[in-house]
PDB file of N, CA and C in Angstrom:
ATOM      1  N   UNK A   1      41.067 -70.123  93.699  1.00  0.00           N
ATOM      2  CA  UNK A   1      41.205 -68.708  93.491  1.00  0.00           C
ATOM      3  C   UNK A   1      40.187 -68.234  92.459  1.00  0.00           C
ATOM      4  N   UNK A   2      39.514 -67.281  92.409  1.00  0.00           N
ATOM      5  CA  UNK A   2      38.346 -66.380  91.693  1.00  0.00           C
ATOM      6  C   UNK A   2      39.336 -65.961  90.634  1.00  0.00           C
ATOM      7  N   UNK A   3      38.489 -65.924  89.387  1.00  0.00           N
ATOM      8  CA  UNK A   3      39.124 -65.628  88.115  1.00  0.00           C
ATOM      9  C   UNK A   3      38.804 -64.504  87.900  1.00  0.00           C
ATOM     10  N   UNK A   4      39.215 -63.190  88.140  1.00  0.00           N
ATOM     11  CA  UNK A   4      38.741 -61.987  87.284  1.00  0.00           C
ATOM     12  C   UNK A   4      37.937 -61.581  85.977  1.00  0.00           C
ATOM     13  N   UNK A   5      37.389 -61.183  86.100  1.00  0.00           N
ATOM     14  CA  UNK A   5      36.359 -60.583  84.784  1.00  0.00           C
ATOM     15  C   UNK A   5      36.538 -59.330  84.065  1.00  0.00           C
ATOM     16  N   UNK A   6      36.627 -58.993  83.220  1.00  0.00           N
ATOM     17  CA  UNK A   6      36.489 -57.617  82.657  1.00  0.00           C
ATOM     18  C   UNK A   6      35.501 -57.279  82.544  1.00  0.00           C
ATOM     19  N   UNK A   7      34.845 -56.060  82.788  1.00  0.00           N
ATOM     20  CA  UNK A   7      33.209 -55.819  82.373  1.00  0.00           C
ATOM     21  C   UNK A   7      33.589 -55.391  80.869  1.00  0.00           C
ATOM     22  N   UNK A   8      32.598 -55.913  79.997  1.00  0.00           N
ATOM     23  CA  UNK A   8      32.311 -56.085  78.870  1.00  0.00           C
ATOM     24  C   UNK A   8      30.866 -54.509  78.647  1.00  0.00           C
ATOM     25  N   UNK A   9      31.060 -53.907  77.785  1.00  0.00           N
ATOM     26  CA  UNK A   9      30.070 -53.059  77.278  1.00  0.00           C
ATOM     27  C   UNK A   9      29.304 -53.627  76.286  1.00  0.00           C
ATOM     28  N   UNK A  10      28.028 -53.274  76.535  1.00  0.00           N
ATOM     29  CA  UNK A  10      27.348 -53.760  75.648  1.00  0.00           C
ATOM     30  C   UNK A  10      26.990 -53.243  74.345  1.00  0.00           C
ATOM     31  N   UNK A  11      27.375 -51.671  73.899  1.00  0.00           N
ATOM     32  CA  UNK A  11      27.359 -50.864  72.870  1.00  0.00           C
ATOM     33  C   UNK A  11      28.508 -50.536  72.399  1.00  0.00           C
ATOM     34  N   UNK A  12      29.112 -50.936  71.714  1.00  0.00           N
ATOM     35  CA  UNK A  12      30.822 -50.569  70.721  1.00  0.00           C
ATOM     36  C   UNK A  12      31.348 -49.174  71.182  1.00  0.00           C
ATOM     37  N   UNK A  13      30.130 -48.437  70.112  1.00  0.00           N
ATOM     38  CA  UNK A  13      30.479 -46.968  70.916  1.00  0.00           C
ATOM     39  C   UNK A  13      31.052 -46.497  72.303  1.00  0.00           C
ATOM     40  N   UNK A  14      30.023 -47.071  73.228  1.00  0.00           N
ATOM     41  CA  UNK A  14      30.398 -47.192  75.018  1.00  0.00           C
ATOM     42  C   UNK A  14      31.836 -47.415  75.186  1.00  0.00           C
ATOM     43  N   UNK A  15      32.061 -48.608  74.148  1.00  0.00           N
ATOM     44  CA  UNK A  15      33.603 -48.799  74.976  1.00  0.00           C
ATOM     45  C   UNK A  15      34.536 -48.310  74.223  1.00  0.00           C
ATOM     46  N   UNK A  16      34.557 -47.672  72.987  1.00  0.00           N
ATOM     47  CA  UNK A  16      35.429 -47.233  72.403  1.00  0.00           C
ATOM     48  C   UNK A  16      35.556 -45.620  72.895  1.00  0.00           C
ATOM     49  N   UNK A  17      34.580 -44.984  74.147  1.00  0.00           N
ATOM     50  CA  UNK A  17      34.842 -43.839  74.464  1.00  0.00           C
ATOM     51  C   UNK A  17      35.592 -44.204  75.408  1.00  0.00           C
ATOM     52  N   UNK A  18      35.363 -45.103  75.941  1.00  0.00           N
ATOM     53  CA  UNK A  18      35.515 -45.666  77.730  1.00  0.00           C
ATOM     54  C   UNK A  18      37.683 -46.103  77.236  1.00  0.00           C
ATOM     55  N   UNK A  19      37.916 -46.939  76.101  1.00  0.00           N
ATOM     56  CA  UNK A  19      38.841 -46.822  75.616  1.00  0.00           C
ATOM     57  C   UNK A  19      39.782 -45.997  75.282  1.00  0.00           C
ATOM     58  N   UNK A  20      39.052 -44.930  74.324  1.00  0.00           N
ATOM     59  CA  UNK A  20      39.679 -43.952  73.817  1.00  0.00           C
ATOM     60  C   UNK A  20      40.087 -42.508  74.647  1.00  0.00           C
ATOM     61  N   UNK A  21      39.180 -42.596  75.272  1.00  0.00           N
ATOM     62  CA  UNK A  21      38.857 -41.197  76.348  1.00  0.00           C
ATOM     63  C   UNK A  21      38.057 -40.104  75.270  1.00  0.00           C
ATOM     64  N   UNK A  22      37.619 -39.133  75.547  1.00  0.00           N
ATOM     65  CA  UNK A  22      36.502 -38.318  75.099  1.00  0.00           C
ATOM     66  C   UNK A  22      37.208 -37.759  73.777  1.00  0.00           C
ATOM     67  N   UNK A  23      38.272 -36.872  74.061  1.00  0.00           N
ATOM     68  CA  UNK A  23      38.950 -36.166  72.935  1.00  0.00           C
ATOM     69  C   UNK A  23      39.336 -37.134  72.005  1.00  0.00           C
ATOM     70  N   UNK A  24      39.726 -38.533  72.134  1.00  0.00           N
ATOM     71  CA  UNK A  24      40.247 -38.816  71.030  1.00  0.00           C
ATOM     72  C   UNK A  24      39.014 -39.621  70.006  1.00  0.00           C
ATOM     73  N   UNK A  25      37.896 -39.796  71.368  1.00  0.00           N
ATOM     74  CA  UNK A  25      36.713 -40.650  70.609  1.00  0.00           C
ATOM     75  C   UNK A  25      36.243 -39.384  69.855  1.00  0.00           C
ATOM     76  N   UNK A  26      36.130 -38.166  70.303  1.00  0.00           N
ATOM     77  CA  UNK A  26      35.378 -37.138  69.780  1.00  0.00           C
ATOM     78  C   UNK A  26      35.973 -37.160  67.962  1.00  0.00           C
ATOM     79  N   UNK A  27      37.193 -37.182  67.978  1.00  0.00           N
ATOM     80  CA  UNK A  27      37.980 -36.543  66.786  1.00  0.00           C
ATOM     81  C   UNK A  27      37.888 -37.940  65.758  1.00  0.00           C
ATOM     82  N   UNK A  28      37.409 -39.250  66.426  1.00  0.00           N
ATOM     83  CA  UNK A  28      37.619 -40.468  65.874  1.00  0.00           C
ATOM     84  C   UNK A  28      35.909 -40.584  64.742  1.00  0.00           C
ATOM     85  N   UNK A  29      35.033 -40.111  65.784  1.00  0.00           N
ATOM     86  CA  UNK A  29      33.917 -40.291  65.447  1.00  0.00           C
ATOM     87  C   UNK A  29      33.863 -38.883  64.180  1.00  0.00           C
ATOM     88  N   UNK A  30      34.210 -37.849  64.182  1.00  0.00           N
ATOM     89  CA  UNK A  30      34.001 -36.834  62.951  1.00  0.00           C
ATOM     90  C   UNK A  30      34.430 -37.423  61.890  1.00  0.00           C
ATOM     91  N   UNK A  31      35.722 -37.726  62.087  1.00  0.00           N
ATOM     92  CA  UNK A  31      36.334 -38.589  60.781  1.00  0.00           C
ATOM     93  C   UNK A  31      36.010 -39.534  60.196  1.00  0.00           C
ATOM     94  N   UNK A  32      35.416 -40.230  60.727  1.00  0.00           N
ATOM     95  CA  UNK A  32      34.397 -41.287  60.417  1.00  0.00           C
ATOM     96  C   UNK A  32      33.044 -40.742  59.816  1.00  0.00           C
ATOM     97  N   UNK A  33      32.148 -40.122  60.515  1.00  0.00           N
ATOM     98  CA  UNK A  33      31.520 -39.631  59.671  1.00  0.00           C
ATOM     99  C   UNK A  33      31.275 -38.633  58.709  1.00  0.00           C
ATOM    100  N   UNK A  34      32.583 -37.982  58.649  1.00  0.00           N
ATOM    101  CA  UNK A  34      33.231 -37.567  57.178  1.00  0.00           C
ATOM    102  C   UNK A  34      33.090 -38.454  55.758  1.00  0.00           C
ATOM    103  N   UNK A  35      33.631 -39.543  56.149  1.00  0.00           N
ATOM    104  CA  UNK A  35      34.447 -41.049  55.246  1.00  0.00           C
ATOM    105  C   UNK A  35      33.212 -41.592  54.905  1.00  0.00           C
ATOM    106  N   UNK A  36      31.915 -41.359  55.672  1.00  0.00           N
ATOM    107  CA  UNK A  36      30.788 -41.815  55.696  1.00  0.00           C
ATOM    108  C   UNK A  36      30.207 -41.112  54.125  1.00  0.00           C
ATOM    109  N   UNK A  37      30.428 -40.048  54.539  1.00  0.00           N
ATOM    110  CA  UNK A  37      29.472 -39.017  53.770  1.00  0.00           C
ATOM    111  C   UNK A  37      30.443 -38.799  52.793  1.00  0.00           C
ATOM    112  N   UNK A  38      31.592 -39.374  52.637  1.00  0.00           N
ATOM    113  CA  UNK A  38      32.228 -39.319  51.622  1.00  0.00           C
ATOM    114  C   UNK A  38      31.615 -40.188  50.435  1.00  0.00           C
ATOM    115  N   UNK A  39      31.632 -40.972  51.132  1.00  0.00           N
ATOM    116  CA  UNK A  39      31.587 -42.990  50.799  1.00  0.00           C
ATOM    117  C   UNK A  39      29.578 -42.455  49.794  1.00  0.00           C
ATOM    118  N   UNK A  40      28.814 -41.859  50.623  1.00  0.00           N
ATOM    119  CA  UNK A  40      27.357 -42.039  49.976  1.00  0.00           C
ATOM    120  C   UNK A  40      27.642 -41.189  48.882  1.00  0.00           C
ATOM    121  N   UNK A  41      27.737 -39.710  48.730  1.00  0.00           N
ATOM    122  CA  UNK A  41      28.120 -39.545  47.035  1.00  0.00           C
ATOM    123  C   UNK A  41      28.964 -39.532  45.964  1.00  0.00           C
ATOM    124  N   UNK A  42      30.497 -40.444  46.698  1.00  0.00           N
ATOM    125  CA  UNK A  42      30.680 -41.673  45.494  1.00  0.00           C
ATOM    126  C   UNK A  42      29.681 -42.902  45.018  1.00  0.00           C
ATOM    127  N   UNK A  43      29.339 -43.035  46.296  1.00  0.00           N
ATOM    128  CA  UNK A  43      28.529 -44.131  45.587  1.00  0.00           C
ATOM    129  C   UNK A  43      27.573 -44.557  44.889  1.00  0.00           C
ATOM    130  N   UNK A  44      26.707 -43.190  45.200  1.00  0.00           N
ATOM    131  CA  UNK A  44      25.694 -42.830  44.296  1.00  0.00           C
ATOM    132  C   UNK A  44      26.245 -42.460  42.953  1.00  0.00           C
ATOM    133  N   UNK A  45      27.257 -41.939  42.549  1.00  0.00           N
ATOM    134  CA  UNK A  45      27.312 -40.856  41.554  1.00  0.00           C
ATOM    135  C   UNK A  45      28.095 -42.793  40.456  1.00  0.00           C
ATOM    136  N   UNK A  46      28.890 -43.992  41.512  1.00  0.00           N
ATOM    137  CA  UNK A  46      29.265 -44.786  40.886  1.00  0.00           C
ATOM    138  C   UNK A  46      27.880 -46.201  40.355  1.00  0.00           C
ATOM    139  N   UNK A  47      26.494 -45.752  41.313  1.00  0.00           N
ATOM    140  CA  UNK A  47      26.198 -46.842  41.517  1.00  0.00           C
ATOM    141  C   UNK A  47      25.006 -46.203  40.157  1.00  0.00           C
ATOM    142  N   UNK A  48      24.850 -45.158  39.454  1.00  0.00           N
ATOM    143  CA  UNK A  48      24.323 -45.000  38.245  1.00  0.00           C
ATOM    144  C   UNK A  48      25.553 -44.769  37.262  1.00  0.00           C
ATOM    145  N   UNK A  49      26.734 -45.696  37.336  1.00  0.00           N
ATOM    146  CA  UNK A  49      27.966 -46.028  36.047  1.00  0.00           C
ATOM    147  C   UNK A  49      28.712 -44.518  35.478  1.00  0.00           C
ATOM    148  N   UNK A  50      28.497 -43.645  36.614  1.00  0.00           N
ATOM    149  CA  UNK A  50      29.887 -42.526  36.084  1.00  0.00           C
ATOM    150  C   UNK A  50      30.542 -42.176  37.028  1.00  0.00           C
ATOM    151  N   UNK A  51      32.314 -41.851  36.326  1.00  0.00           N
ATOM    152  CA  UNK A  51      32.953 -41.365  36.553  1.00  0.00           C
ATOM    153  C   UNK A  51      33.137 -40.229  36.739  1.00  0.00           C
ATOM    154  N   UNK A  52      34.252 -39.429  37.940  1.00  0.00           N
ATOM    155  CA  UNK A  52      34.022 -38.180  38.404  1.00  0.00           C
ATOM    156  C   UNK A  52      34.191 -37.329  36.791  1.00  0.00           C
ATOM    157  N   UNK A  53      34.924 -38.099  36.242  1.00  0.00           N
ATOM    158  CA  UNK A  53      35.263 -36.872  34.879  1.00  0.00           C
ATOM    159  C   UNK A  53      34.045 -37.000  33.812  1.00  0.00           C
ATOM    160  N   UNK A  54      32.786 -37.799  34.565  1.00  0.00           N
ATOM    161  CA  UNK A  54      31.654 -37.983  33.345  1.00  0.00           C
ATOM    162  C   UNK A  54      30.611 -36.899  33.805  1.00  0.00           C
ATOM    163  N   UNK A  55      30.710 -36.072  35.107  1.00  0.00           N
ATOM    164  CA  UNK A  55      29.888 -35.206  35.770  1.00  0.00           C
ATOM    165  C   UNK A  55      29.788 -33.486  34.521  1.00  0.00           C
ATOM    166  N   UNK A  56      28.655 -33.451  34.269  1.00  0.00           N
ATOM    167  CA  UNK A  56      28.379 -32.319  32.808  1.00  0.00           C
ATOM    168  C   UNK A  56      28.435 -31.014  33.764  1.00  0.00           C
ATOM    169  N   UNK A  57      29.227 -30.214  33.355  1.00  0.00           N
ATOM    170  CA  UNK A  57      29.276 -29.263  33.917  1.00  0.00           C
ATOM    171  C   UNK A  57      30.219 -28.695  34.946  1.00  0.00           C
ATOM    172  N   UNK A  58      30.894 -29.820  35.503  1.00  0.00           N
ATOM    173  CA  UNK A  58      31.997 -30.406  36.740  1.00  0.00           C
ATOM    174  C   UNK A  58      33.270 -30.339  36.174  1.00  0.00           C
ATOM    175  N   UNK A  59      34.681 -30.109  36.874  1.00  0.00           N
ATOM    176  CA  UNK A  59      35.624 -30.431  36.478  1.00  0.00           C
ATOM    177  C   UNK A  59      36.126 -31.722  37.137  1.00  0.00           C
ATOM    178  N   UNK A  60      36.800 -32.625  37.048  1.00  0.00           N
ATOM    179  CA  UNK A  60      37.310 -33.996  37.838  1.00  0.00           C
ATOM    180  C   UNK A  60      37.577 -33.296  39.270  1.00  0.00           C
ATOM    181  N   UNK A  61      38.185 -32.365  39.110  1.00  0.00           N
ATOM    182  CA  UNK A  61      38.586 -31.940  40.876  1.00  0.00           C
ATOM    183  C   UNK A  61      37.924 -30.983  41.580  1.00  0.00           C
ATOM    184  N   UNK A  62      36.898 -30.806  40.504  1.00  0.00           N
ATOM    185  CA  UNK A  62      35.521 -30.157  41.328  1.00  0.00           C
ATOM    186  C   UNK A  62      35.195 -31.015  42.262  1.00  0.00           C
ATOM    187  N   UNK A  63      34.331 -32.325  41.390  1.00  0.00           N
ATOM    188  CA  UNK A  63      33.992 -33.388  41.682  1.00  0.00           C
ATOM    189  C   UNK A  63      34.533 -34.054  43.264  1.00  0.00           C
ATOM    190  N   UNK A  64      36.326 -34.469  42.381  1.00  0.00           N
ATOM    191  CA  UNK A  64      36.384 -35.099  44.097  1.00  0.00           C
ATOM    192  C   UNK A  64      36.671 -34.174  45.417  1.00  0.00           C
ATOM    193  N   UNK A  65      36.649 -32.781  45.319  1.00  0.00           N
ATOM    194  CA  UNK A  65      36.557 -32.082  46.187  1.00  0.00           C
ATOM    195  C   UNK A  65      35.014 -32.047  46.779  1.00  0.00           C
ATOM    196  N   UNK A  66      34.310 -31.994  46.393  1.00  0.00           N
ATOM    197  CA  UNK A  66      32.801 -31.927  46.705  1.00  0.00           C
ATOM    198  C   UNK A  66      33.005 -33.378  47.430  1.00  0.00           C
ATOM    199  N   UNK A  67      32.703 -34.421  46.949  1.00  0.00           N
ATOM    200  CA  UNK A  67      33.257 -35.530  47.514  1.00  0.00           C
ATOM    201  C   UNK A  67      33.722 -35.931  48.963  1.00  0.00           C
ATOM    202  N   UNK A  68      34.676 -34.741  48.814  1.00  0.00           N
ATOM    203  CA  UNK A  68      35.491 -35.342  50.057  1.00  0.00           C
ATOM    204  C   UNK A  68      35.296 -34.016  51.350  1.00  0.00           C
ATOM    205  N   UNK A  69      34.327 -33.212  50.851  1.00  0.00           N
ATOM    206  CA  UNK A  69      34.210 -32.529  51.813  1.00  0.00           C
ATOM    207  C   UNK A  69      33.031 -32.851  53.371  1.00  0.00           C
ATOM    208  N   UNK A  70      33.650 -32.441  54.371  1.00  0.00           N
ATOM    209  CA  UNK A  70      32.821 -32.733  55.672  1.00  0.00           C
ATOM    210  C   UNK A  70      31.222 -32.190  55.416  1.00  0.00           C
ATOM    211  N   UNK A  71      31.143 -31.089  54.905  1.00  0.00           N
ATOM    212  CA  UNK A  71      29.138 -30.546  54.888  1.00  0.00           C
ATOM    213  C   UNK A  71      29.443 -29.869  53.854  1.00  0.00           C
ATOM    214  N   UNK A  72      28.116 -29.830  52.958  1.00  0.00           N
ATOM    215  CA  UNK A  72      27.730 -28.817  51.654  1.00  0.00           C
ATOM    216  C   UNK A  72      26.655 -28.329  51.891  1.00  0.00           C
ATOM    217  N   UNK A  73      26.901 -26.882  51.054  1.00  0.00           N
ATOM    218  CA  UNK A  73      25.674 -26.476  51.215  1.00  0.00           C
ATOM    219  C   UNK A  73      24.191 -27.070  49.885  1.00  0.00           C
ATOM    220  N   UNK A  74      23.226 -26.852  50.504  1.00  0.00           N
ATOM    221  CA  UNK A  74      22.056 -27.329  49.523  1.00  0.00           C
ATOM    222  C   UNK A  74      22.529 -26.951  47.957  1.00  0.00           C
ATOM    223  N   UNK A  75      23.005 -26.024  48.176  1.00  0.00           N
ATOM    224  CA  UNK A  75      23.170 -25.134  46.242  1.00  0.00           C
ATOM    225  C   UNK A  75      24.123 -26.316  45.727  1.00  0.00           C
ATOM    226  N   UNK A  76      25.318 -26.507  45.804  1.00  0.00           N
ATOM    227  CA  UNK A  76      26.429 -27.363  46.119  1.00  0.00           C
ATOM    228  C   UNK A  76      25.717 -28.905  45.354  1.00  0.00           C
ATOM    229  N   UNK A  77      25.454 -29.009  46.414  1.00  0.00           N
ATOM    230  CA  UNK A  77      24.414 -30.757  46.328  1.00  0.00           C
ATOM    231  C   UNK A  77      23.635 -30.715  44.914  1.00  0.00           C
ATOM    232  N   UNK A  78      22.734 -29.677  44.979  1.00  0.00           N
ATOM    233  CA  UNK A  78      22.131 -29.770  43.653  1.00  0.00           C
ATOM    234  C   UNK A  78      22.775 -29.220  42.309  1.00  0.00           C
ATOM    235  N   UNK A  79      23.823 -28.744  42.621  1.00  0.00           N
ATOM    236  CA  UNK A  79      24.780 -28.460  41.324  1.00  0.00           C
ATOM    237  C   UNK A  79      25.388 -30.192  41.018  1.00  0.00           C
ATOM    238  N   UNK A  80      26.154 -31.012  41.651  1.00  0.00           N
ATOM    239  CA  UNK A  80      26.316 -32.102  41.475  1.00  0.00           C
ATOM    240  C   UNK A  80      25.090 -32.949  41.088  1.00  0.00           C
ATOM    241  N   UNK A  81      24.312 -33.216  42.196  1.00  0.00           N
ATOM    242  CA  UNK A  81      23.211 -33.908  41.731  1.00  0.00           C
ATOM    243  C   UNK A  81      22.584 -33.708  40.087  1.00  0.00           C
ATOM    244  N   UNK A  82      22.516 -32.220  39.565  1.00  0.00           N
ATOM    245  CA  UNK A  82      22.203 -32.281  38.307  1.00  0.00           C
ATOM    246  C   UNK A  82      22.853 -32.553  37.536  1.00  0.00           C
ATOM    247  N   UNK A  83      24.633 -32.453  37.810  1.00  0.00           N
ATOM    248  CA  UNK A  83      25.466 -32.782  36.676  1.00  0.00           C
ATOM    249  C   UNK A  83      25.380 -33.850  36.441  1.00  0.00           C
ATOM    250  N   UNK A  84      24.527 -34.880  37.190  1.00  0.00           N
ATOM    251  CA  UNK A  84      24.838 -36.392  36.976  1.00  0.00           C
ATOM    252  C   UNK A  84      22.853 -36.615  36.739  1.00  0.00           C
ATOM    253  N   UNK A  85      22.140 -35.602  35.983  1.00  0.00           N
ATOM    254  CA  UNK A  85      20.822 -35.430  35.931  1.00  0.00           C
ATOM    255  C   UNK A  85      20.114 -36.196  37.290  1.00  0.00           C
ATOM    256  N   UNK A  86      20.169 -35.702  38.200  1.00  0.00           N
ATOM    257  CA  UNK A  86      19.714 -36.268  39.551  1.00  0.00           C
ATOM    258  C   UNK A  86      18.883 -34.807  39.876  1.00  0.00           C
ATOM    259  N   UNK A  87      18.085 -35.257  40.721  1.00  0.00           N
ATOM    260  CA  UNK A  87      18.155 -33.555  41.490  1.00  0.00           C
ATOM    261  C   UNK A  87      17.907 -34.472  43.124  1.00  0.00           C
ATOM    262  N   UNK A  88      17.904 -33.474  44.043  1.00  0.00           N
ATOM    263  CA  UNK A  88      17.969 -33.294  45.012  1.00  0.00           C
ATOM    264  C   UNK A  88      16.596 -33.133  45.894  1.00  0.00           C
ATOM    265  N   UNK A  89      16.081 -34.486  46.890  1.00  0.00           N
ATOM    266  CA  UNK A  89      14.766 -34.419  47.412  1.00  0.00           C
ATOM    267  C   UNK A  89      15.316 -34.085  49.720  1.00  0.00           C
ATOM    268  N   UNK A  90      15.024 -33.653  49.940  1.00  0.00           N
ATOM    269  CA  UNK A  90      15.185 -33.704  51.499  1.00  0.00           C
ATOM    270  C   UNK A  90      14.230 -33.573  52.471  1.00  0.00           C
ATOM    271  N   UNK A  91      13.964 -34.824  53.415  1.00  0.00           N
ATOM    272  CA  UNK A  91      12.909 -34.932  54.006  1.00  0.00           C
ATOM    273  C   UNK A  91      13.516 -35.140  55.631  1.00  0.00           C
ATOM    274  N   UNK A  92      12.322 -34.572  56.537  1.00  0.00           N
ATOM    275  CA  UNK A  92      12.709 -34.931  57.482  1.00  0.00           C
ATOM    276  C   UNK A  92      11.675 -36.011  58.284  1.00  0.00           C
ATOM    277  N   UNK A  93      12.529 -37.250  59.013  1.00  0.00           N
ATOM    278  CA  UNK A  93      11.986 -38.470  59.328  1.00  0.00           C
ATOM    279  C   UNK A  93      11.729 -38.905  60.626  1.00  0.00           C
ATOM    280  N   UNK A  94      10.545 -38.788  61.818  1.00  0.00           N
ATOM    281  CA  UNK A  94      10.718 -39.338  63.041  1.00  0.00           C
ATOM    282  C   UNK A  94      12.018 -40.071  63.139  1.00  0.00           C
ATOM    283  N   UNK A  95      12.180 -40.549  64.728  1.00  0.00           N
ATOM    284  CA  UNK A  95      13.071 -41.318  64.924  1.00  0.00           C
ATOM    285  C   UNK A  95      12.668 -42.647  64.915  1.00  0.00           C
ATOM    286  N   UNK A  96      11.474 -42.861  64.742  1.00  0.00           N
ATOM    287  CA  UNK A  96      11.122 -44.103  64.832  1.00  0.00           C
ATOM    288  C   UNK A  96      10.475 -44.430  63.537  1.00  0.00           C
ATOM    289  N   UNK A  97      10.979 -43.987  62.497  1.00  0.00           N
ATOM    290  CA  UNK A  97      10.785 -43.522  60.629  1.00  0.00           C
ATOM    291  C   UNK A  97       9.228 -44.081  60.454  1.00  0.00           C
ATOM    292  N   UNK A  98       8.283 -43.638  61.450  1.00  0.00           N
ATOM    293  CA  UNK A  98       7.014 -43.463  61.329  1.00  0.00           C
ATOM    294  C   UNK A  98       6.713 -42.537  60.565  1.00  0.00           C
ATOM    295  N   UNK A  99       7.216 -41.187  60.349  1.00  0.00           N
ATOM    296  CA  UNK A  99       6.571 -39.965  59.850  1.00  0.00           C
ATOM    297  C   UNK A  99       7.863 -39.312  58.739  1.00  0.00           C
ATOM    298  N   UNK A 100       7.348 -39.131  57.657  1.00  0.00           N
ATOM    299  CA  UNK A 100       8.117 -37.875  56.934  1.00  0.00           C
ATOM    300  C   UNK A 100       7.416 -37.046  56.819  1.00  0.00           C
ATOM    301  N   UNK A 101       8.576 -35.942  56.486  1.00  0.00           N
ATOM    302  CA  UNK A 101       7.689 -34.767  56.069  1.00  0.00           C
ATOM    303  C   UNK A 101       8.885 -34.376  54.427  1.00  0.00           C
ATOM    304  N   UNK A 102       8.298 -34.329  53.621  1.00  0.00           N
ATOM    305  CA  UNK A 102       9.400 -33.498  52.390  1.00  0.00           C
ATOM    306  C   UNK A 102       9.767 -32.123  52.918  1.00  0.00           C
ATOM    307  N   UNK A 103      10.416 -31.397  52.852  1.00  0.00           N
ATOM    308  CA  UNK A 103      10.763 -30.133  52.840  1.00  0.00           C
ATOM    309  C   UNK A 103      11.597 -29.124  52.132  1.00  0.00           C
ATOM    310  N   UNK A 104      12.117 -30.041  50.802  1.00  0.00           N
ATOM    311  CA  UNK A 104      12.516 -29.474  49.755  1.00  0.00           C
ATOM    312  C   UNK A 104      12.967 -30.219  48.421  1.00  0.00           C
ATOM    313  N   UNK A 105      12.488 -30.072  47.377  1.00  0.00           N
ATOM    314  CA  UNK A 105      12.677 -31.176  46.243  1.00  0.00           C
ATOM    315  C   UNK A 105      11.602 -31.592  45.520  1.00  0.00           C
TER     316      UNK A 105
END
Protein backbone atom coordinates (compact mmCIF):
# COMPACT_ATOMS: atom_id res chain seq x y z
CA UNK A 1 0.00 0.00 0.00
CA UNK A 2 1.37 3.74 -0.98
CA UNK A 3 2.07 5.86 2.02
CA UNK A 4 0.57 9.29 1.75
CA UNK A 5 2.48 12.49 1.76
CA UNK A 6 1.64 15.86 2.89
CA UNK A 7 2.90 18.57 0.62
CA UNK A 8 5.27 20.43 2.63
CA UNK A 9 5.72 24.41 1.79
CA UNK A 10 8.70 25.62 1.31
CA UNK A 11 8.28 29.30 2.84
CA UNK A 12 6.80 29.41 6.65
CA UNK A 13 4.83 32.28 5.67
CA UNK A 14 3.11 30.07 2.65
CA UNK A 15 1.94 27.70 5.08
CA UNK A 16 1.00 29.59 7.90
CA UNK A 17 -1.55 31.45 5.42
CA UNK A 18 -2.44 28.13 3.79
CA UNK A 19 -2.99 27.12 7.74
CA UNK A 20 -4.40 30.00 9.11
CA UNK A 21 -6.64 31.20 6.25
CA UNK A 22 -6.19 34.92 5.11
CA UNK A 23 -8.07 36.86 7.94
CA UNK A 24 -6.50 35.26 10.64
CA UNK A 25 -2.88 35.26 8.93
CA UNK A 26 -3.67 38.92 8.05
CA UNK A 27 -4.36 39.98 11.85
CA UNK A 28 -1.39 37.46 12.95
CA UNK A 29 1.16 39.11 10.79
CA UNK A 30 0.23 43.07 12.07
CA UNK A 31 0.72 41.95 15.50
CA UNK A 32 3.75 40.68 14.95
CA UNK A 33 5.04 43.37 13.31
CA UNK A 34 3.85 45.65 15.91
CA UNK A 35 5.98 43.44 18.72
CA UNK A 36 8.65 43.89 16.10
CA UNK A 37 8.77 47.53 16.16
CA UNK A 38 8.11 47.41 19.60
CA UNK A 39 11.07 45.14 20.41
CA UNK A 40 13.71 47.78 18.05
CA UNK A 41 13.10 50.96 20.28
CA UNK A 42 13.36 49.16 23.46
CA UNK A 43 16.19 47.92 22.39
CA UNK A 44 17.91 50.58 21.24
CA UNK A 45 16.94 52.96 23.97
CA UNK A 46 18.26 49.50 26.42
CA UNK A 47 21.21 48.63 24.29
CA UNK A 48 22.89 52.38 25.12
CA UNK A 49 22.10 51.40 29.31
CA UNK A 50 18.75 53.48 29.95
CA UNK A 51 15.81 53.10 31.44
CA UNK A 52 12.38 54.32 30.25
CA UNK A 53 12.42 56.69 33.42
CA UNK A 54 16.18 57.84 32.34
CA UNK A 55 14.60 59.43 28.93
CA UNK A 56 15.28 63.73 29.60
CA UNK A 57 12.38 65.28 28.85
CA UNK A 58 9.93 62.01 28.79
CA UNK A 59 7.66 60.86 31.38
CA UNK A 60 8.00 56.76 32.11
CA UNK A 61 4.54 56.42 30.39
CA UNK A 62 5.32 58.67 27.72
CA UNK A 63 8.07 56.47 27.01
CA UNK A 64 6.36 53.07 27.12
CA UNK A 65 3.51 54.35 25.19
CA UNK A 66 5.67 55.52 22.30
CA UNK A 67 7.11 52.11 22.63
CA UNK A 68 4.34 50.20 22.22
CA UNK A 69 2.73 51.99 19.61
CA UNK A 70 1.98 50.38 15.90
CA UNK A 71 3.51 53.79 13.67
CA UNK A 72 4.93 57.27 14.80
CA UNK A 73 5.12 60.06 13.36
CA UNK A 74 8.81 61.50 12.35
CA UNK A 75 8.30 64.49 15.11
CA UNK A 76 7.50 61.65 17.73
CA UNK A 77 10.73 59.57 16.83
CA UNK A 78 12.91 62.49 17.11
CA UNK A 79 11.46 63.77 20.33
CA UNK A 80 12.51 60.27 21.87
CA UNK A 81 15.51 59.80 19.94
CA UNK A 82 16.81 63.16 21.49
CA UNK A 83 15.69 62.44 24.93
CA UNK A 84 18.09 59.65 24.91
CA UNK A 85 20.68 62.34 22.85
CA UNK A 86 20.23 60.25 19.62
CA UNK A 87 18.77 61.96 16.71
CA UNK A 88 17.11 60.47 13.97
CA UNK A 89 18.79 59.49 10.29
CA UNK A 90 16.20 57.86 7.46
CA UNK A 91 17.27 56.42 4.34
CA UNK A 92 15.79 54.75 1.66
CA UNK A 93 17.49 51.27 0.45
CA UNK A 94 17.12 49.17 -2.96
CA UNK A 95 15.85 45.83 -2.44
CA UNK A 96 18.82 44.36 -3.18
CA UNK A 97 20.65 47.04 -0.43
CA UNK A 98 22.80 48.05 -3.45
CA UNK A 99 21.72 51.72 -3.26
CA UNK A 100 20.82 54.30 -0.47
CA UNK A 101 19.68 57.34 -0.65
CA UNK A 102 19.51 59.59 2.95
CA UNK A 103 16.42 61.56 2.94
CA UNK A 104 16.29 63.01 6.24
CA UNK A 105 18.81 63.37 9.21
Amino acid sequence: MKKKTKKHNQDFFSHAKEVMGEKRYARALKKGQAQVNELRLKMAREMIGLNQSDLKGMTQPEVSKIEKRKDLKISTLNKYAKSMGMKVKISLVSEDDDQQIAIYG
